[in-house]
C-alpha atoms as a PDB file:
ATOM      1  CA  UNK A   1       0.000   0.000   0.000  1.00  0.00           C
ATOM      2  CA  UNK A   2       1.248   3.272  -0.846  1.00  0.00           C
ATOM      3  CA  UNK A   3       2.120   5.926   1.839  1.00  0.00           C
ATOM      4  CA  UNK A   4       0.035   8.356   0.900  1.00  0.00           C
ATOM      5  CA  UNK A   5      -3.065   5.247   1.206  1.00  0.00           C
ATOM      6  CA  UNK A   6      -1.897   4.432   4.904  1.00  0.00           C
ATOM      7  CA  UNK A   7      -4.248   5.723   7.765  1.00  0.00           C
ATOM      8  CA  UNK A   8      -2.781   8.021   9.962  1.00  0.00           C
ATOM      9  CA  UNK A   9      -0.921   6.733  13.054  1.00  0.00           C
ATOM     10  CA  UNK A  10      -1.204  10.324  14.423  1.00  0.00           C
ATOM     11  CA  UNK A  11      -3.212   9.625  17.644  1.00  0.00           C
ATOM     12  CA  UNK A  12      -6.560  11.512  18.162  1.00  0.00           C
ATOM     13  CA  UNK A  13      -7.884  13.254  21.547  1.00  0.00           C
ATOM     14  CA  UNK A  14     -11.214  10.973  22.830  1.00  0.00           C
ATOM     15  CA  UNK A  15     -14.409  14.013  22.024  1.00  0.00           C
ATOM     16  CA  UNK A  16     -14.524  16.041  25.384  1.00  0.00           C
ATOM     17  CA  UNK A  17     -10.960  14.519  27.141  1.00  0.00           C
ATOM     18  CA  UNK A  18      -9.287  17.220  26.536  1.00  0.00           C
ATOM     19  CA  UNK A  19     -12.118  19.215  28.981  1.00  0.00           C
ATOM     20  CA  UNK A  20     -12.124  16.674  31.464  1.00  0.00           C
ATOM     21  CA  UNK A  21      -8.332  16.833  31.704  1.00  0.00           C
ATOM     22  CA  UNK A  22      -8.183  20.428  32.494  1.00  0.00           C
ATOM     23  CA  UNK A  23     -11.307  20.282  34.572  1.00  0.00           C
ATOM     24  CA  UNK A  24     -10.048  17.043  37.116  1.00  0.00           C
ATOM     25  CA  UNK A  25      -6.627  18.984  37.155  1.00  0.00           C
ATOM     26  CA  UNK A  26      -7.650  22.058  38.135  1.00  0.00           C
ATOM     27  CA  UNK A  27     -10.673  21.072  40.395  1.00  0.00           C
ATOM     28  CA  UNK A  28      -7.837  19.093  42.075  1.00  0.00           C
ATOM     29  CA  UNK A  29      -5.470  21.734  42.317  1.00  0.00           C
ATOM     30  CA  UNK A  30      -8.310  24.249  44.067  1.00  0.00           C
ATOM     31  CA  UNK A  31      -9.384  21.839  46.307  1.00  0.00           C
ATOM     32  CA  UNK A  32      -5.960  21.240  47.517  1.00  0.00           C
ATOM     33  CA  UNK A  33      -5.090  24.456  47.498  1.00  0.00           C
ATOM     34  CA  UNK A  34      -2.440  24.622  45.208  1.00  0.00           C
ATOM     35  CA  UNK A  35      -4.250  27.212  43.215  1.00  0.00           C
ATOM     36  CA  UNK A  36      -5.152  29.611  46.077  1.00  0.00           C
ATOM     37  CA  UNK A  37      -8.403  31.406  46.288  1.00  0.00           C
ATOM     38  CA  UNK A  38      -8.145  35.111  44.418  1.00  0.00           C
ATOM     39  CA  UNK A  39      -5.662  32.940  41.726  1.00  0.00           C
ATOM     40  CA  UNK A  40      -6.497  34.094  38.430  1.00  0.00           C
ATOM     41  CA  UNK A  41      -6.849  32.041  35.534  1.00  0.00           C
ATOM     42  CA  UNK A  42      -5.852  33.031  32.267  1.00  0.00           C
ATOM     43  CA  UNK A  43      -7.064  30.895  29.147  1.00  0.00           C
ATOM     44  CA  UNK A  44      -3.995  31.963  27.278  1.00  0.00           C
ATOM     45  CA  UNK A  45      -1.449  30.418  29.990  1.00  0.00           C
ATOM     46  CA  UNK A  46      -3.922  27.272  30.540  1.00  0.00           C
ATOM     47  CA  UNK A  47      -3.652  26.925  26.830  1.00  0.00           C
ATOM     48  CA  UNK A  48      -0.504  26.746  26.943  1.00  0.00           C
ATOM     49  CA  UNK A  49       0.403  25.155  29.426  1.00  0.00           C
ATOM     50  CA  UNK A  50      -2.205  21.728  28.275  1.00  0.00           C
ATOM     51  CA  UNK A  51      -1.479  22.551  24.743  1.00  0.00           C
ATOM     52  CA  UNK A  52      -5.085  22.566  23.913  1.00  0.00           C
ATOM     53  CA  UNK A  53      -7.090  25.539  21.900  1.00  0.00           C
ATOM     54  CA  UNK A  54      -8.896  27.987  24.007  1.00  0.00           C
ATOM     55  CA  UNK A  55     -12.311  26.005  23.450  1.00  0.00           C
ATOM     56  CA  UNK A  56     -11.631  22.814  25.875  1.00  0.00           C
ATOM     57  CA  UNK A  57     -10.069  25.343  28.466  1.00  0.00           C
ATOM     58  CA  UNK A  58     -13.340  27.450  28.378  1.00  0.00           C
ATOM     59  CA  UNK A  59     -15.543  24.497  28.810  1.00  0.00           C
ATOM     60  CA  UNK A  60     -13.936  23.542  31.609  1.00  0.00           C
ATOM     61  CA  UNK A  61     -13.734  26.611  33.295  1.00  0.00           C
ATOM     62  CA  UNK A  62     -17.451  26.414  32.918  1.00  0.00           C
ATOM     63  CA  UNK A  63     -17.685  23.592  34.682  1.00  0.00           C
ATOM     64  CA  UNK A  64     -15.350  25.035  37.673  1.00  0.00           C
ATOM     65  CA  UNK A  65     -17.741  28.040  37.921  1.00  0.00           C
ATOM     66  CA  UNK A  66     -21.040  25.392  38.097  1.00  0.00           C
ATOM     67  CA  UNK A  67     -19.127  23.998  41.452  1.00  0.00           C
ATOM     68  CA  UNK A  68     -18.661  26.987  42.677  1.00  0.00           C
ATOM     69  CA  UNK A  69     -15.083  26.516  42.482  1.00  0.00           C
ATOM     70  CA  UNK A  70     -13.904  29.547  40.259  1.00  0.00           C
ATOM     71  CA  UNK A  71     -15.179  33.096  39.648  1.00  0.00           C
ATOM     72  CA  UNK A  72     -15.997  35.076  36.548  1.00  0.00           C
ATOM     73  CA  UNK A  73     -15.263  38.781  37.735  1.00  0.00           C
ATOM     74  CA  UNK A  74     -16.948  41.737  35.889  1.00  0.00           C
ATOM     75  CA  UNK A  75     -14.384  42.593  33.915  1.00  0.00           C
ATOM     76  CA  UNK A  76     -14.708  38.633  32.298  1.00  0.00           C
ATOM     77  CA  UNK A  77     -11.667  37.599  34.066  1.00  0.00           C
ATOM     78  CA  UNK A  78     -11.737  34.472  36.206  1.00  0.00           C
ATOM     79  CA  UNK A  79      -9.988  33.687  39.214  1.00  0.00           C
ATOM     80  CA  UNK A  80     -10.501  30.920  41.710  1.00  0.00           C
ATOM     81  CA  UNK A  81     -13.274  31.491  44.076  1.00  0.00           C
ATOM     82  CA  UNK A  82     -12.703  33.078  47.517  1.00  0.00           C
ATOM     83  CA  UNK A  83     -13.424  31.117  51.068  1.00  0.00           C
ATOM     84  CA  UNK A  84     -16.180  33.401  52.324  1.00  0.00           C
ATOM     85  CA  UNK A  85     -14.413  33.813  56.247  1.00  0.00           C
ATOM     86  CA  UNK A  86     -16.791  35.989  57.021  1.00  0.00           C
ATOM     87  CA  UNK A  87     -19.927  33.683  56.883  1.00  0.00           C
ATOM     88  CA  UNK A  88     -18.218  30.003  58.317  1.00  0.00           C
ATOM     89  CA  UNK A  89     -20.450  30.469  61.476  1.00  0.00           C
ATOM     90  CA  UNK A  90     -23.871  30.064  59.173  1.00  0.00           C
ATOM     91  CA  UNK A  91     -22.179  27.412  57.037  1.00  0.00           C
ATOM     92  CA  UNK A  92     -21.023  25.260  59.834  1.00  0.00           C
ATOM     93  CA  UNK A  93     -24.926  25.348  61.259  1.00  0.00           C
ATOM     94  CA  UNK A  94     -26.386  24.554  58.214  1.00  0.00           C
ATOM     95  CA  UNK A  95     -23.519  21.760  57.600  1.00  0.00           C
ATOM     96  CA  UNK A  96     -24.014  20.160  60.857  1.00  0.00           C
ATOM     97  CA  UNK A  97     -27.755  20.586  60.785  1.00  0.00           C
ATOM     98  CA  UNK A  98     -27.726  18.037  57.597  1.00  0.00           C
ATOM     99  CA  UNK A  99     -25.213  16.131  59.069  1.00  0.00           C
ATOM    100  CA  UNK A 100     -27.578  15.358  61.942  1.00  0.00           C
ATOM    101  CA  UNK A 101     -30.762  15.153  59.620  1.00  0.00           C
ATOM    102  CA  UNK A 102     -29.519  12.364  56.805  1.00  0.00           C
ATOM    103  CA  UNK A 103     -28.158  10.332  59.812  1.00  0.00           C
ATOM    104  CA  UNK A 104     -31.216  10.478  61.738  1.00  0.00           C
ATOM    105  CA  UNK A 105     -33.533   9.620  58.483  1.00  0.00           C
ATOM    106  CA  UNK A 106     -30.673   6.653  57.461  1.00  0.00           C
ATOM    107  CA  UNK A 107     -31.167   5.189  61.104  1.00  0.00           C
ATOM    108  CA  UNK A 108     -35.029   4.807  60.288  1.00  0.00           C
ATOM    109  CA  UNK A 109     -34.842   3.895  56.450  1.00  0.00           C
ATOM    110  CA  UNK A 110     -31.804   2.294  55.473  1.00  0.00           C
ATOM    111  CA  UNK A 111     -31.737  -0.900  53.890  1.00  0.00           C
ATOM    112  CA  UNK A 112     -29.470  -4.237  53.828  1.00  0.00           C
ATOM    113  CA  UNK A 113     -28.029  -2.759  50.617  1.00  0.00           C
ATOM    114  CA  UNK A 114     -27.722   0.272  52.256  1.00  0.00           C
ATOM    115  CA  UNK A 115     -25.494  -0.932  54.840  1.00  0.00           C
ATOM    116  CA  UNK A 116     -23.346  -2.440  52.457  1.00  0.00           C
ATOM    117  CA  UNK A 117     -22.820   0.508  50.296  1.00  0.00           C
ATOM    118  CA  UNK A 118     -21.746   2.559  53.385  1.00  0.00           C
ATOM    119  CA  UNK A 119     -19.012  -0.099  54.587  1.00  0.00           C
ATOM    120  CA  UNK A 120     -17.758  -0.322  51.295  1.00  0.00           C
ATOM    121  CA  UNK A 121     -17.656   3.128  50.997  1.00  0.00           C
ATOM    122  CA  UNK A 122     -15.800   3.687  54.582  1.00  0.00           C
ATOM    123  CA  UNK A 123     -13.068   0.518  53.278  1.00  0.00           C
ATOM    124  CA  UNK A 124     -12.396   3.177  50.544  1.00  0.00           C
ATOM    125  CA  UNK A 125     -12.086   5.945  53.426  1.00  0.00           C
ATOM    126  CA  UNK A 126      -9.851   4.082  55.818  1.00  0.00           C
ATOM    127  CA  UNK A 127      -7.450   3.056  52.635  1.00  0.00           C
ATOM    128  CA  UNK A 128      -7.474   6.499  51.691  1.00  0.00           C
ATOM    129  CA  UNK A 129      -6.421   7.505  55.452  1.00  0.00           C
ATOM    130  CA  UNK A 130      -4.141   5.016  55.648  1.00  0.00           C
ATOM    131  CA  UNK A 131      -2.627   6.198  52.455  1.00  0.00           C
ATOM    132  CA  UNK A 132      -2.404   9.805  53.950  1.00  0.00           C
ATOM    133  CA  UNK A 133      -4.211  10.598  49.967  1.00  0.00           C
ATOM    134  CA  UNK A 134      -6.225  13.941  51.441  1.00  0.00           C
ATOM    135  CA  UNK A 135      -7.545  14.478  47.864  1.00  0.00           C
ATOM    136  CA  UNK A 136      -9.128  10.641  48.016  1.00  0.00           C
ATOM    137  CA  UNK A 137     -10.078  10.851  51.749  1.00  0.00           C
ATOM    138  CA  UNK A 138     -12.105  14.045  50.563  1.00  0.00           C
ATOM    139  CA  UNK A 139     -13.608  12.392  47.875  1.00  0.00           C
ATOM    140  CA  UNK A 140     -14.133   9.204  50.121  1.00  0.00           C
ATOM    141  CA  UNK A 141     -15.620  11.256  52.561  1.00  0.00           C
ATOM    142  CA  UNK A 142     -17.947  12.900  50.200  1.00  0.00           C
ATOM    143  CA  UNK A 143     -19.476   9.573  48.661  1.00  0.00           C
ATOM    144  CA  UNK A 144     -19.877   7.963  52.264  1.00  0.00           C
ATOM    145  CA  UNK A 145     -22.413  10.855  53.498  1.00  0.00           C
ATOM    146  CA  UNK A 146     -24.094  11.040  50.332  1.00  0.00           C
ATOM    147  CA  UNK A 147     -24.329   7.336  51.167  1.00  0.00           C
ATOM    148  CA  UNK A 148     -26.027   7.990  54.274  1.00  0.00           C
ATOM    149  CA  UNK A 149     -28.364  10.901  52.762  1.00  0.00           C
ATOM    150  CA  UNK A 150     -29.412   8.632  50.300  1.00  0.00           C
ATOM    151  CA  UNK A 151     -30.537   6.092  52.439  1.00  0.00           C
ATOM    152  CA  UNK A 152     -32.625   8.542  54.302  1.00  0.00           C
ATOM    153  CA  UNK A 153     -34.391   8.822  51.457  1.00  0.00           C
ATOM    154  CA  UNK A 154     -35.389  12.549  51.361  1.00  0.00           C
ATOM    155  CA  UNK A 155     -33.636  13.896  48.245  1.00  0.00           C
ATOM    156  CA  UNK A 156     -34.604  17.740  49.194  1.00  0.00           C
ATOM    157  CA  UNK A 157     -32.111  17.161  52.465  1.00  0.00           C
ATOM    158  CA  UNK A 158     -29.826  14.852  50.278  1.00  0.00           C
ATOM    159  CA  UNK A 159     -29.545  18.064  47.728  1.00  0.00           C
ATOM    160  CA  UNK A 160     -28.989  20.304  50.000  1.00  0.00           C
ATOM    161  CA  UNK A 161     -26.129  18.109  51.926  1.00  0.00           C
ATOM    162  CA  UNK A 162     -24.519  17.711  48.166  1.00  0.00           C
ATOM    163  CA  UNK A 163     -23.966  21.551  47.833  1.00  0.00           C
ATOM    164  CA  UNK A 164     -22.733  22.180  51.458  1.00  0.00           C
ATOM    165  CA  UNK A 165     -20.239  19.065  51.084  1.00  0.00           C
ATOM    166  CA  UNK A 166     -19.036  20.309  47.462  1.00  0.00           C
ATOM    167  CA  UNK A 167     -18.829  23.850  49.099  1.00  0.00           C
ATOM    168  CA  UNK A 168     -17.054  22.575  52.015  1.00  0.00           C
ATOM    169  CA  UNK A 169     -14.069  20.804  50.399  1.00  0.00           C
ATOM    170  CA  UNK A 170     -11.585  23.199  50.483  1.00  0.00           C
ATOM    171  CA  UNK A 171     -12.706  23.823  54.268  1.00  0.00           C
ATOM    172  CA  UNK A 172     -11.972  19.815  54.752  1.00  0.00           C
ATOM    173  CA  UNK A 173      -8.441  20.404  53.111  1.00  0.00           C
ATOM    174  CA  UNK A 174      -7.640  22.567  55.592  1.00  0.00           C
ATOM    175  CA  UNK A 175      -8.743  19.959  58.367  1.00  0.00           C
ATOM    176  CA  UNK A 176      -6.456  17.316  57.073  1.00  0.00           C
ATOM    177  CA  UNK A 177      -3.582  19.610  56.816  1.00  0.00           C
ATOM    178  CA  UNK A 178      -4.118  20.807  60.288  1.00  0.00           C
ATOM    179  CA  UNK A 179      -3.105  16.861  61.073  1.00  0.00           C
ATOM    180  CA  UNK A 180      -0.606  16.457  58.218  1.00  0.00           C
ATOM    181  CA  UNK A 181      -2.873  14.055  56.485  1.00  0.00           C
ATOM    182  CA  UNK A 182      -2.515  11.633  59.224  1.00  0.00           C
ATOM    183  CA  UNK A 183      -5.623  11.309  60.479  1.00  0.00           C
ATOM    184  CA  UNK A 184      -5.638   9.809  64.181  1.00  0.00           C
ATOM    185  CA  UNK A 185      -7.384   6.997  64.339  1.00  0.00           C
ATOM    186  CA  UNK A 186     -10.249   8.115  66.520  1.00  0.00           C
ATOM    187  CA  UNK A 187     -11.796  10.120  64.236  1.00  0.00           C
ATOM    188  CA  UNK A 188     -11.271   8.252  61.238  1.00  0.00           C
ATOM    189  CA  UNK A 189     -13.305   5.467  62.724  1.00  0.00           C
ATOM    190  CA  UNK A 190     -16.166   7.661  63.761  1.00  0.00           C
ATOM    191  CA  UNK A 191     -17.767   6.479  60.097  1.00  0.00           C
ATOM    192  CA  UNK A 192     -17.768   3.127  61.735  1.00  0.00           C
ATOM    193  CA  UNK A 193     -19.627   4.547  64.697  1.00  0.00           C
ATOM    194  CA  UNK A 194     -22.115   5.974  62.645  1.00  0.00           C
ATOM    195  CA  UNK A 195     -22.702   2.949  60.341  1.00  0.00           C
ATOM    196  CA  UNK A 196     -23.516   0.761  63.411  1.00  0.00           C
ATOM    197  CA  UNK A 197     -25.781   2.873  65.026  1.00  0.00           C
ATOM    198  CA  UNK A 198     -27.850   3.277  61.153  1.00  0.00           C
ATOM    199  CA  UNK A 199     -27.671  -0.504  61.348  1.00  0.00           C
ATOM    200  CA  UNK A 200     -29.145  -0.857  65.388  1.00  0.00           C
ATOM    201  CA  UNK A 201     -31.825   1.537  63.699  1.00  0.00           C
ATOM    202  CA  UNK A 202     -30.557   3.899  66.676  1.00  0.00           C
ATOM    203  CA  UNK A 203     -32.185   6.931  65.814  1.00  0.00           C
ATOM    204  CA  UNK A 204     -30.624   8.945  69.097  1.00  0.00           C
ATOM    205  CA  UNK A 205     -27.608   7.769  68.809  1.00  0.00           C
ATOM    206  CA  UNK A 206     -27.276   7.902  64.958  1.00  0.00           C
ATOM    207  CA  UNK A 207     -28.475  11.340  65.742  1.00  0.00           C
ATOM    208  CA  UNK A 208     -25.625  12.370  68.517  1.00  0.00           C
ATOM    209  CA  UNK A 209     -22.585  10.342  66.741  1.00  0.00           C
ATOM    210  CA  UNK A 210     -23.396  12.936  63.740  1.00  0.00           C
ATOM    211  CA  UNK A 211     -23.226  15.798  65.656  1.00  0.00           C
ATOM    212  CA  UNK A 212     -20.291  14.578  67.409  1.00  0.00           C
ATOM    213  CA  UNK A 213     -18.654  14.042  63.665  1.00  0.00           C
ATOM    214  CA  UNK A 214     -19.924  17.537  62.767  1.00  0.00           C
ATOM    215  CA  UNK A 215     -18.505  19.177  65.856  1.00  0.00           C
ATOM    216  CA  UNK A 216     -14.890  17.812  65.612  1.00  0.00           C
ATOM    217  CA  UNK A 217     -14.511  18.708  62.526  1.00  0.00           C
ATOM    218  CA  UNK A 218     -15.851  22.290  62.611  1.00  0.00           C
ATOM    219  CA  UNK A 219     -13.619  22.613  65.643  1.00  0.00           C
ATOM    220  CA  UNK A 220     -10.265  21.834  64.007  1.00  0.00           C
ATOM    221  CA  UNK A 221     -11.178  23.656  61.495  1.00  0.00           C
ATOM    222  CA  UNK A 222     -11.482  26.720  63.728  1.00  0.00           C
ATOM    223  CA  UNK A 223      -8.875  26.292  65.557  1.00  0.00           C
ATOM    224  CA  UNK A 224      -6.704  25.864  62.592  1.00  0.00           C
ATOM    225  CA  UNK A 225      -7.941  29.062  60.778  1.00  0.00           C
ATOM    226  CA  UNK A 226      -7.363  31.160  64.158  1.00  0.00           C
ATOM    227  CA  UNK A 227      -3.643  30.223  64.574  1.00  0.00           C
ATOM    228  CA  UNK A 228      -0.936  32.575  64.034  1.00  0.00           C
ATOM    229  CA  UNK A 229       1.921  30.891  61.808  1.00  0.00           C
ATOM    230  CA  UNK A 230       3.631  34.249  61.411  1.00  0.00           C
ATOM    231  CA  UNK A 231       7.406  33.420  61.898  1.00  0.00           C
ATOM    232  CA  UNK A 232       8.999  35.269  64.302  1.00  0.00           C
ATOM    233  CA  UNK A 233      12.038  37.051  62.107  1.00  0.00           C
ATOM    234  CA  UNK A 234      14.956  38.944  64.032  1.00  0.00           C
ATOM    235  CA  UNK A 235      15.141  42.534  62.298  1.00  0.00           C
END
């Protein structure tokens, strides 16, 4: 066969890869906070630096903005969305308000298969501890409380809970660096807690165990944002 009759072995870019490439990067990158909030993002340098067209970089900047993760200023720029400081009290209420709620409702409803979802789902948390992976324990995290708001069965509360956790994962970065992603073993096992009492059908105690959960974790996270790390420089 003649060269000019061979098919290219040029290889070709999968229909929409290229977006999800520059979207999982860069939603990873925010939610660790390697990209800091107020970073701007330029499609020229993003271009560049994936060595895509503009197009597949603006699609996925669309889908940053949709989670709340990145900000189109007025002047069309975009930079990655703020922590709102200002407003953690009221986010921490509402947080630990759903916490309590899809616990309480997964106590009553859940089923066999229910139960099974939410130990798999807490394996994948403990390897991801155990790993010291912070982007996979947030993940983890994430799917095991949807878990739990799905087997209470009320998708308003199991809505809501999705947009506060989403919201919240840059918060929960912050909570595993305040241990050096070593989580001590306490508190990664309060999942188990939680998963027995849904299975006793404990309603109270499914009930306090989330609040417990909910507390911790809006107290290190305090605590953490409080301290001073200034370094003490001699002049």
């Amino acid at each position: 066969m003649a060269a000019a009759d061979s098919p290219s072995t040029k290889p070709t870019r999968r229909r929409g890869s290229g977006v999800s490439t520059v979207y999982e990067t860069l939603r990873n990158e925010i939610i660790d906070l390697t990209l800091a909030p107020g970073t701007p993002l330029e499609e020229n340098q993003l271009s560049e630096r994936f060595q895509m067209s503009r197009t597949p970089i603006r699609e996925a900047i669309l889908k940053l903005s949709a989670d709340g993760l990145v900000t189109t200023l007025t002047n069309r720029s975009t930079i990655v969305s703020q922590i709102d400081l200002m407003d953690l009290s009221s986010y921490f209420d509402a947080l630990t308000l759903m916490y309590r709620v899809n616990t309480r409702l997964a106590a009553e409803f859940a089923t066999e298969s229910d139960w099974e979802r939410l130990e798999q789902l807490q394996a994948e948390y403990a390897d991801a501890v155990e790993r010291g992976d912070a982007l996979a324990m947030i993940t983890a995290n994430r799917e095991f409380h949807l878990a739990i708001a799905d087997a209470g069965g009320n998708r308003y509360y199991r809505d809501l809970f999705k947009r506060l956790l989403d919201e919240g994962r840059r918060l929960l970065r912050l909570y595993y660096i305040s241990f050096n992603d070593q989580i001590p073993r306490e508190y990664s096992d309060q999942h188990e807690d939680q998963i027995q009492a849904i299975r006793n059908r404990d309603i109270a105690l499914a009930d306090q165990l989330a609040r417990e959960h909910a507390d911790q974790i809006v107290a290190q996270i305090q605590r953490y944002i409080a301290q001073d790390r200034r370094h003490n420089i001699p002049l």
